[in-house]
N, C-alpha and C. Protein backbone atom coordinates (compact mmCIF):
# COMPACT_ATOMS: atom_id res chain seq x y z
N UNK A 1 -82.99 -0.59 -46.15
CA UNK A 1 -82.52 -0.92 -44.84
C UNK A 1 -81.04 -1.32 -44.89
N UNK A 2 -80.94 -2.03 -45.74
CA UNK A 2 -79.47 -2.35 -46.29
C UNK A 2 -78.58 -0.97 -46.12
N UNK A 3 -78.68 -0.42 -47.02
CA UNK A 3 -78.48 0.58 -47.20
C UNK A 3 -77.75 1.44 -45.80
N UNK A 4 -79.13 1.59 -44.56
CA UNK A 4 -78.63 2.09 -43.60
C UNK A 4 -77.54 1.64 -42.83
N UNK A 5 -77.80 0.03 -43.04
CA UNK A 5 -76.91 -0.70 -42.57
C UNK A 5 -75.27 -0.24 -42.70
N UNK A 6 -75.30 -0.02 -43.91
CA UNK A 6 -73.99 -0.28 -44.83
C UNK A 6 -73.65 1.41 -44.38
N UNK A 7 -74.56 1.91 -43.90
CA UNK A 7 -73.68 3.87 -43.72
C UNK A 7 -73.72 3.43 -42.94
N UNK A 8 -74.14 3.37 -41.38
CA UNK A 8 -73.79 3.32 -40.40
C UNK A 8 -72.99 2.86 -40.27
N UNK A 9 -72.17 1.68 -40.81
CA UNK A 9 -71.09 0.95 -40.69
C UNK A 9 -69.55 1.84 -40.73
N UNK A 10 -70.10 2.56 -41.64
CA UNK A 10 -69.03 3.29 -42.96
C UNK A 10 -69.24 4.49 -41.78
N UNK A 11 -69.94 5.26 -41.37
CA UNK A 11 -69.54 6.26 -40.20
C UNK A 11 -68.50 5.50 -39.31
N UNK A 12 -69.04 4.71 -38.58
CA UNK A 12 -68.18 4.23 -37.43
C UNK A 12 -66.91 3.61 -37.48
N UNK A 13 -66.76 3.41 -38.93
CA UNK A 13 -65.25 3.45 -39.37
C UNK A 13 -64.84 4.04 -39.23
N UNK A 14 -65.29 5.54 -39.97
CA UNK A 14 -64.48 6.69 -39.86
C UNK A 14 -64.13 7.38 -38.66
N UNK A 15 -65.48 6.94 -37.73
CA UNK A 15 -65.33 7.66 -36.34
C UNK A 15 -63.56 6.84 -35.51
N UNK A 16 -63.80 5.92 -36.14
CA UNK A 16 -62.72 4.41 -34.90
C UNK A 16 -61.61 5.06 -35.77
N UNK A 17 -61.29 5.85 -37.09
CA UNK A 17 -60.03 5.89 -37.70
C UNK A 17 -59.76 7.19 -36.72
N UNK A 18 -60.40 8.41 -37.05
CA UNK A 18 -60.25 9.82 -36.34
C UNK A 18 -60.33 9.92 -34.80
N UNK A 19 -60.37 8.67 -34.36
CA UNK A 19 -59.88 8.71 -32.82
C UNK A 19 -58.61 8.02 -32.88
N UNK A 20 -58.75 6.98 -33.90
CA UNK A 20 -56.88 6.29 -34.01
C UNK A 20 -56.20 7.52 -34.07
N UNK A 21 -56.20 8.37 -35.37
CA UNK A 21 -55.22 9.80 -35.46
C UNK A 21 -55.20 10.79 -34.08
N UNK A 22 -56.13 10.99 -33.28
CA UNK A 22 -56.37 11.94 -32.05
C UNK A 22 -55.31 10.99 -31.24
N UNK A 23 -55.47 9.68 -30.43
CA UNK A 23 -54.58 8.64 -30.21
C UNK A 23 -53.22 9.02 -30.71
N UNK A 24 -52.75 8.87 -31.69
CA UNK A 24 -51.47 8.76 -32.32
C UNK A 24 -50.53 9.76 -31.83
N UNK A 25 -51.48 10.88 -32.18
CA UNK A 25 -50.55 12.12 -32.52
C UNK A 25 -50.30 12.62 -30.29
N UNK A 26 -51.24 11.99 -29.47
CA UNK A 26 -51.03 12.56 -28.02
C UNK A 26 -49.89 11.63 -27.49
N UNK A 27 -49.76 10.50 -28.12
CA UNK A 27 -48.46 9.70 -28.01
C UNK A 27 -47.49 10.27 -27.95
N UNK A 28 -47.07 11.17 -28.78
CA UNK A 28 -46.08 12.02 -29.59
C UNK A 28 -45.88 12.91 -28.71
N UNK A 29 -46.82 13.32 -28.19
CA UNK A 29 -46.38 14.71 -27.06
C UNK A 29 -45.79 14.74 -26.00
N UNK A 30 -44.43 15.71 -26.18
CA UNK A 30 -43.70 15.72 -25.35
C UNK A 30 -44.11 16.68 -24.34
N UNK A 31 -43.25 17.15 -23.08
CA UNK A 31 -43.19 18.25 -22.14
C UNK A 31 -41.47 18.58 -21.89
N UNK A 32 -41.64 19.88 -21.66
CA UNK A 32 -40.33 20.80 -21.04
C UNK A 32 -40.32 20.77 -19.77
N UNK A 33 -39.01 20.51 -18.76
CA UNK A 33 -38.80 19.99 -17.61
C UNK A 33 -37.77 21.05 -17.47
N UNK A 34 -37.90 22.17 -16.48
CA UNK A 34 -36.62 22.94 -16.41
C UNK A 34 -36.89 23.80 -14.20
N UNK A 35 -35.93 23.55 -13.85
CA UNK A 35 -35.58 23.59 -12.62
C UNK A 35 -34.43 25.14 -12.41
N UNK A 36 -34.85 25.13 -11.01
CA UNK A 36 -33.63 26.83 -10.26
C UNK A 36 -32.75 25.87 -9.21
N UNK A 37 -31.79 25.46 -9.60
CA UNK A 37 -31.10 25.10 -8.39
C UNK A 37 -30.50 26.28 -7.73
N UNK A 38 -30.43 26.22 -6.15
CA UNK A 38 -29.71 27.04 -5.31
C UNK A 38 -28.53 26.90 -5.37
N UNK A 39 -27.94 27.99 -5.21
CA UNK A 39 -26.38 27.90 -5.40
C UNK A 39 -25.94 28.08 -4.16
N UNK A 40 -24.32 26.78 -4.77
CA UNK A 40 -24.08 26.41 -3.25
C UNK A 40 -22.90 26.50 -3.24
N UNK A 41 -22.20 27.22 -2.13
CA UNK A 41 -20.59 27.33 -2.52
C UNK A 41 -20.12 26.84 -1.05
N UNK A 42 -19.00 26.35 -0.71
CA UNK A 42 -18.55 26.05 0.41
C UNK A 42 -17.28 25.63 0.36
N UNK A 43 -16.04 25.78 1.44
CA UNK A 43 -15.09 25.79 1.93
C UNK A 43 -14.66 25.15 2.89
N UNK A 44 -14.71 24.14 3.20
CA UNK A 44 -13.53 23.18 3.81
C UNK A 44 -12.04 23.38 4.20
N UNK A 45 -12.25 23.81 5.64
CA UNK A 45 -10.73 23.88 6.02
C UNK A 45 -10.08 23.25 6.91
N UNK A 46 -8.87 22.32 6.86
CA UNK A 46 -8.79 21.38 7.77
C UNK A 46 -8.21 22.24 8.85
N UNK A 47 -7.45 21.39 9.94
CA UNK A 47 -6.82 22.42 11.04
C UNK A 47 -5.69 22.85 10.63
N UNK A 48 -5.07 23.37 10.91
CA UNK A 48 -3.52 24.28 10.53
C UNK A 48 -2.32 23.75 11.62
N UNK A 49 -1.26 23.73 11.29
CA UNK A 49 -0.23 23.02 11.83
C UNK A 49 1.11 24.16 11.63
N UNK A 50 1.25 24.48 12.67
CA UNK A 50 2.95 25.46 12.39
C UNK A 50 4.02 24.60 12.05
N UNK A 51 5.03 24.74 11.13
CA UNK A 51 6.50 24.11 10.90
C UNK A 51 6.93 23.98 12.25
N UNK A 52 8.24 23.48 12.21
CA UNK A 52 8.79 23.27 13.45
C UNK A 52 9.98 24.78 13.18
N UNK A 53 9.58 25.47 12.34
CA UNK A 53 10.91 26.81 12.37
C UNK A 53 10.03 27.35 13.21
N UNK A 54 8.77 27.71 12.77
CA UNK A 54 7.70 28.86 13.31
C UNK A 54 7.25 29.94 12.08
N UNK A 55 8.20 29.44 11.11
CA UNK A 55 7.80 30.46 9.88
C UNK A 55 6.46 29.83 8.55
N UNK A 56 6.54 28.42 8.72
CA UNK A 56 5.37 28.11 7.51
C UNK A 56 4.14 27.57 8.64
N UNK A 57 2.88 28.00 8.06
CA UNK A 57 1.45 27.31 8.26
C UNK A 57 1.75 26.99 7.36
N UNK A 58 1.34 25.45 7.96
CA UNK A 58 0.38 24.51 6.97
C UNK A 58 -0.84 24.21 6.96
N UNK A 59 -1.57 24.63 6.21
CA UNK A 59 -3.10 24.32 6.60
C UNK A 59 -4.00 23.19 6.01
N UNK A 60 -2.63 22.75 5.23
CA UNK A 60 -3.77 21.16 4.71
C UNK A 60 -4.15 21.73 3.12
N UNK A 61 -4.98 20.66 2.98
CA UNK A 61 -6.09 20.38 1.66
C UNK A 61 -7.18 21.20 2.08
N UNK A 62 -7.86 22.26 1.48
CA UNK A 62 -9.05 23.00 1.64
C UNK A 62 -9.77 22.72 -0.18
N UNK A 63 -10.61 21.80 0.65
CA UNK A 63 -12.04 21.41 0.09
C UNK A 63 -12.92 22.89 -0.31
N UNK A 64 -13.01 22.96 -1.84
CA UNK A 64 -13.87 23.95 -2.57
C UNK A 64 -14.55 23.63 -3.17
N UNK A 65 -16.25 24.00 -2.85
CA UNK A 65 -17.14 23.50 -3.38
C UNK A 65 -17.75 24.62 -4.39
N UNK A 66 -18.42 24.59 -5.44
CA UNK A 66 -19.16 25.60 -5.86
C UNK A 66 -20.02 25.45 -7.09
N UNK A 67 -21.18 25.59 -7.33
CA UNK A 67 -22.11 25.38 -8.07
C UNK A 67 -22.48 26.90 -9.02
N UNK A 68 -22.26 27.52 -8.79
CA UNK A 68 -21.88 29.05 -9.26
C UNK A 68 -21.92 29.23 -10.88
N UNK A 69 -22.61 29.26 -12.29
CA UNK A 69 -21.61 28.83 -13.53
C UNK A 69 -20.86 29.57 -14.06
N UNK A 70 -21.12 30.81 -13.08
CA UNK A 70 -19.92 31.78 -13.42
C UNK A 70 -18.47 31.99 -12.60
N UNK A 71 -18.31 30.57 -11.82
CA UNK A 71 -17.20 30.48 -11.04
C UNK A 71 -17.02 31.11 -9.85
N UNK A 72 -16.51 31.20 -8.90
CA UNK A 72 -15.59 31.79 -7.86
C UNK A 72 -14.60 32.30 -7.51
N UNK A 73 -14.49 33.01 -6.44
CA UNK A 73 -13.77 33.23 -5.51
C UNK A 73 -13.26 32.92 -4.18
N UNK A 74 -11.70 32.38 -3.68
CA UNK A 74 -11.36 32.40 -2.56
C UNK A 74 -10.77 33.53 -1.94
N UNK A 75 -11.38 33.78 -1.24
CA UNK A 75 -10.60 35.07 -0.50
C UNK A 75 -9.77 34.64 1.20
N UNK A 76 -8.68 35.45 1.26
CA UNK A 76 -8.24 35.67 2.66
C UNK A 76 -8.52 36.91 2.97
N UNK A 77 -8.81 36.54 4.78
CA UNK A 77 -9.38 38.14 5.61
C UNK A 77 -7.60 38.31 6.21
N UNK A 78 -6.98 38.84 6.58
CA UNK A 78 -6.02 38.85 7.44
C UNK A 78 -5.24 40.70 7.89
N UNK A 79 -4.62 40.39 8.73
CA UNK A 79 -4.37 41.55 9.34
C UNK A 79 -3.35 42.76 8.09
N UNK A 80 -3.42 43.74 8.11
CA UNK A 80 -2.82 44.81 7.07
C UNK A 80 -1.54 44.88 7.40
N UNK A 81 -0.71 45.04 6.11
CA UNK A 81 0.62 45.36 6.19
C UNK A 81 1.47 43.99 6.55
N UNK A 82 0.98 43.26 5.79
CA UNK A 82 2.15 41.47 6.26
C UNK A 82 3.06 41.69 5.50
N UNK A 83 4.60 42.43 5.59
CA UNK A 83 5.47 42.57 4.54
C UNK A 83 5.94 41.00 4.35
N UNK A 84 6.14 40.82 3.52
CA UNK A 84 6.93 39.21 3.64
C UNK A 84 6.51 38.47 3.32
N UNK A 85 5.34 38.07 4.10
CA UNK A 85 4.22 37.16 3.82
C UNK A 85 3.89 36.82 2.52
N UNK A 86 4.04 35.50 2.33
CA UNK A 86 3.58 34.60 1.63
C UNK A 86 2.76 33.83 1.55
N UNK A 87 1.48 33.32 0.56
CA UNK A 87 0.84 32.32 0.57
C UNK A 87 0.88 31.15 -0.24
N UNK A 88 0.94 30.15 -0.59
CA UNK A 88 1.14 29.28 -1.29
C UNK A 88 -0.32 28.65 -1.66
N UNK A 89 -0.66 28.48 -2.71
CA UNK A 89 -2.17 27.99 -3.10
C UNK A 89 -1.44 26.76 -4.27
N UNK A 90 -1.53 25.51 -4.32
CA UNK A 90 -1.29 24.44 -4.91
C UNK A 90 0.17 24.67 -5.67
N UNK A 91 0.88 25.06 -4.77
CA UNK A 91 2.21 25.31 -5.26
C UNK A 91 2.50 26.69 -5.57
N UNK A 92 1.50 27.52 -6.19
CA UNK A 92 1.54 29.14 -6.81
C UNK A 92 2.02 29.81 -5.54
N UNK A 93 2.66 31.00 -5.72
CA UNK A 93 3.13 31.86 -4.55
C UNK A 93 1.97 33.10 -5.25
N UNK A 94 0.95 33.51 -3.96
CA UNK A 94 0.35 34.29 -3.83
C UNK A 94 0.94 35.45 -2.88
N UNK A 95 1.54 36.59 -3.23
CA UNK A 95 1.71 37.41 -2.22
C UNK A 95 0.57 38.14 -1.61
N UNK A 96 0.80 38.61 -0.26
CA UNK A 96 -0.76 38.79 0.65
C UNK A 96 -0.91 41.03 0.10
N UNK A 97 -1.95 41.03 0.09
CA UNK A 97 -1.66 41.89 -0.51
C UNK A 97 -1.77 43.53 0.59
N UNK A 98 -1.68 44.57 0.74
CA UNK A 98 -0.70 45.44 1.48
C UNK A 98 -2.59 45.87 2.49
N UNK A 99 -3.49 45.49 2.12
CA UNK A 99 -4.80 45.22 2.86
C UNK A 99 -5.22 44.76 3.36
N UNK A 100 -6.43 44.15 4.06
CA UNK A 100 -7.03 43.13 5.05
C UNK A 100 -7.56 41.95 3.82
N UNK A 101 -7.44 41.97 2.73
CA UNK A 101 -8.11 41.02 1.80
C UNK A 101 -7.06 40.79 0.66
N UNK A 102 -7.04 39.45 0.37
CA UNK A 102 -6.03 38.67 -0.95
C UNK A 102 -6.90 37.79 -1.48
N UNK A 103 -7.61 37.83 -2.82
CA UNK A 103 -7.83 37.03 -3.18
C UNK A 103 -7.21 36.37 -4.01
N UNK A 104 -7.06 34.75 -3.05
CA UNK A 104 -6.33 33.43 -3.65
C UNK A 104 -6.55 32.61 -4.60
N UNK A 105 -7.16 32.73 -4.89
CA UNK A 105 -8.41 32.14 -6.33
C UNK A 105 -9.19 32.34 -6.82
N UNK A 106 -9.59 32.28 -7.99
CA UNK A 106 -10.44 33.07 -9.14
C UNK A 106 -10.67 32.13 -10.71
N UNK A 107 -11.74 31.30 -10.27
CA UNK A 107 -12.46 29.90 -11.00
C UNK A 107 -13.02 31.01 -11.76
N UNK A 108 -13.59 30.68 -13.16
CA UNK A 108 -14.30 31.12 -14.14
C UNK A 108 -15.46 30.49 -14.51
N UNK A 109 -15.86 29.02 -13.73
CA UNK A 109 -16.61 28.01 -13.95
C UNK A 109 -16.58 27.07 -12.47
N UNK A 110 -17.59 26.88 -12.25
CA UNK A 110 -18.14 25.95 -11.15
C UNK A 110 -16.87 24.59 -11.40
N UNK A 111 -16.91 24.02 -9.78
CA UNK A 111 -15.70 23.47 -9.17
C UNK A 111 -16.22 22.73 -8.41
N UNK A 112 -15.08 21.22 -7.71
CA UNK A 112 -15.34 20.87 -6.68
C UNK A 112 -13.88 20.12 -6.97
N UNK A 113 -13.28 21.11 -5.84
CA UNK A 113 -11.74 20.26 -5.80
C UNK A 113 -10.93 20.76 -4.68
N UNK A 114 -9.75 19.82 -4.52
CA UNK A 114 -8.92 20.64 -2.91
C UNK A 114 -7.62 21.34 -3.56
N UNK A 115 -7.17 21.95 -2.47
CA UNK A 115 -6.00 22.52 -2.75
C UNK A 115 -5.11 22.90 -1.46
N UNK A 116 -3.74 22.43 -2.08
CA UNK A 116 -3.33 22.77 -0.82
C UNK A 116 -2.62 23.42 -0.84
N UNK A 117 -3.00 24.22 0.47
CA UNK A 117 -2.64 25.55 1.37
C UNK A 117 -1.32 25.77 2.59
N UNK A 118 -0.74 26.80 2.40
CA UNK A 118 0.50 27.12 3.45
C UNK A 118 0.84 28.26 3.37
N UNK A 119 1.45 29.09 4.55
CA UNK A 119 1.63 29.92 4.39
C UNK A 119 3.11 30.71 5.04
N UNK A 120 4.00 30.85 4.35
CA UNK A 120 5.28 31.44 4.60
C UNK A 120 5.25 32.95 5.06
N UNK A 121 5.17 32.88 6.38
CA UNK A 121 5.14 34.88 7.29
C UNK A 121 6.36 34.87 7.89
N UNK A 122 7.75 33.89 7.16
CA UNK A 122 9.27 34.26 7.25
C UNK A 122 8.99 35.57 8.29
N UNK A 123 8.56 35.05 9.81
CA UNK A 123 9.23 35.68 10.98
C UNK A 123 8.45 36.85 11.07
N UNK A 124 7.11 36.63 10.61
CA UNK A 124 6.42 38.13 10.78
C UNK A 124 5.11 37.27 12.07
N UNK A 125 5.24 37.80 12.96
CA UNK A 125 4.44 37.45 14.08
C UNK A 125 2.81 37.49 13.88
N UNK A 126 2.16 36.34 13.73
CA UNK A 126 1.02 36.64 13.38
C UNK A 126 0.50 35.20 14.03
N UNK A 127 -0.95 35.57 14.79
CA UNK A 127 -1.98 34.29 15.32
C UNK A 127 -2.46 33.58 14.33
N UNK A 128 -2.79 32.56 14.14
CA UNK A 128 -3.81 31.93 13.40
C UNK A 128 -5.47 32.29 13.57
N UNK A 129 -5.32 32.92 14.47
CA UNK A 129 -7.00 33.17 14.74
C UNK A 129 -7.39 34.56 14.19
N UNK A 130 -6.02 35.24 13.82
CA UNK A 130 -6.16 36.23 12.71
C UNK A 130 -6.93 36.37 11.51
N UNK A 131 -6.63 34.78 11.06
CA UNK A 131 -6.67 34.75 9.50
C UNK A 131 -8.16 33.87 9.26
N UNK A 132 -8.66 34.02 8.36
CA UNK A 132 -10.17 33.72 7.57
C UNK A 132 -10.21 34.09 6.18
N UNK A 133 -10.46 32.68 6.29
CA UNK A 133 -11.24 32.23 4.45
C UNK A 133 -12.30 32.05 4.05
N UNK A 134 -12.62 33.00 3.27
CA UNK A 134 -14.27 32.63 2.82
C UNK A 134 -14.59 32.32 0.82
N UNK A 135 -15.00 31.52 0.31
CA UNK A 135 -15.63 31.27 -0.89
C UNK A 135 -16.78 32.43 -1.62
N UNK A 136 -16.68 33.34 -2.63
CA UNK A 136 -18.04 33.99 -3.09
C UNK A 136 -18.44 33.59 -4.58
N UNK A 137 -19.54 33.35 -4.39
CA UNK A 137 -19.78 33.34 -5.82
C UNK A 137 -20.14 34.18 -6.86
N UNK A 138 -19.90 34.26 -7.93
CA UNK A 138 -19.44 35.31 -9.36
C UNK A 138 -21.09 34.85 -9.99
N UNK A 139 -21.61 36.38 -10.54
CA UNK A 139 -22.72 36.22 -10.88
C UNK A 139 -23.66 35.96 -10.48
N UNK A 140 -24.92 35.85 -10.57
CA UNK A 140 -26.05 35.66 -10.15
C UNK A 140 -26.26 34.38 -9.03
N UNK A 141 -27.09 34.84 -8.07
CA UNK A 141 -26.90 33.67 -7.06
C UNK A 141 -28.48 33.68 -6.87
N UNK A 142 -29.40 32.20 -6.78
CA UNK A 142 -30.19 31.55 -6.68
C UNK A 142 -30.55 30.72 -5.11
């Protein structure tokens, strides 16, 4: 009887150790956490202000947003054939180019910053309601 005593004991050791190890090792277990963010690009443009010549827009700080990781694009829409015309993007002289489209910027990597914008049409007659800016994003979009 002893005897039984003394195995039964000696099982339920072993049983209480091989649930300690089952225990131990689920502690240990990690998980992979991985997400699709939507990509989000956006453009901020304040209002525009003519010089007092009539030859520079100023259009302010334009807020560029973009989540993209293959970077962006700013583009201008504007009317064809602006000989003259100038754009200024954070000091750089962008000339407008001899089409309805100039693109003003060209990020290689996601952004969020301003820049400021003006534009020298030295006496070439043009509305403001002409002109449009739009942000695209490079590579795959989510």
């Amino acid at each position: 009887m002893r005897k039984s005593i003394l195995l039964l004991g000696t099982m339920c050791l072993a049983a209480t150790a091989v649930g300690s190890s089952v225990n131990a090792q689920s502690e240990r277990a990690g998980f992979r956490l991985s997400a699709v963010v939507n990509t989000v690009c956006r453009l901020e443009l304040p209002g525009a202000s003519t010089g007092g010549s009539g030859q520079v827009i100023d259009f302010g700080s334009f807020y560029q947003l973009c989540n993209a990781r293959n970077g962006y694009r700013v583009v201008m829409r504007h009317p064809a054939n602006l000989e003259g015309a100038t754009l200024f993007w954070d000091g750089r002289a962008v000339p407008l180019s001899p089409g309805n489209e100039t693109v003003i910027a060209d990020e290689n990597h996601a952004a969020s910053k301003y820049s400021d914008v003006r534009l020298d049409v030295r006496g070439v007659d043009i509305p403001i309601s002409s002109l449009s800016f739009r942000i695209d994003p490079k590579g795959s979009v989510y």
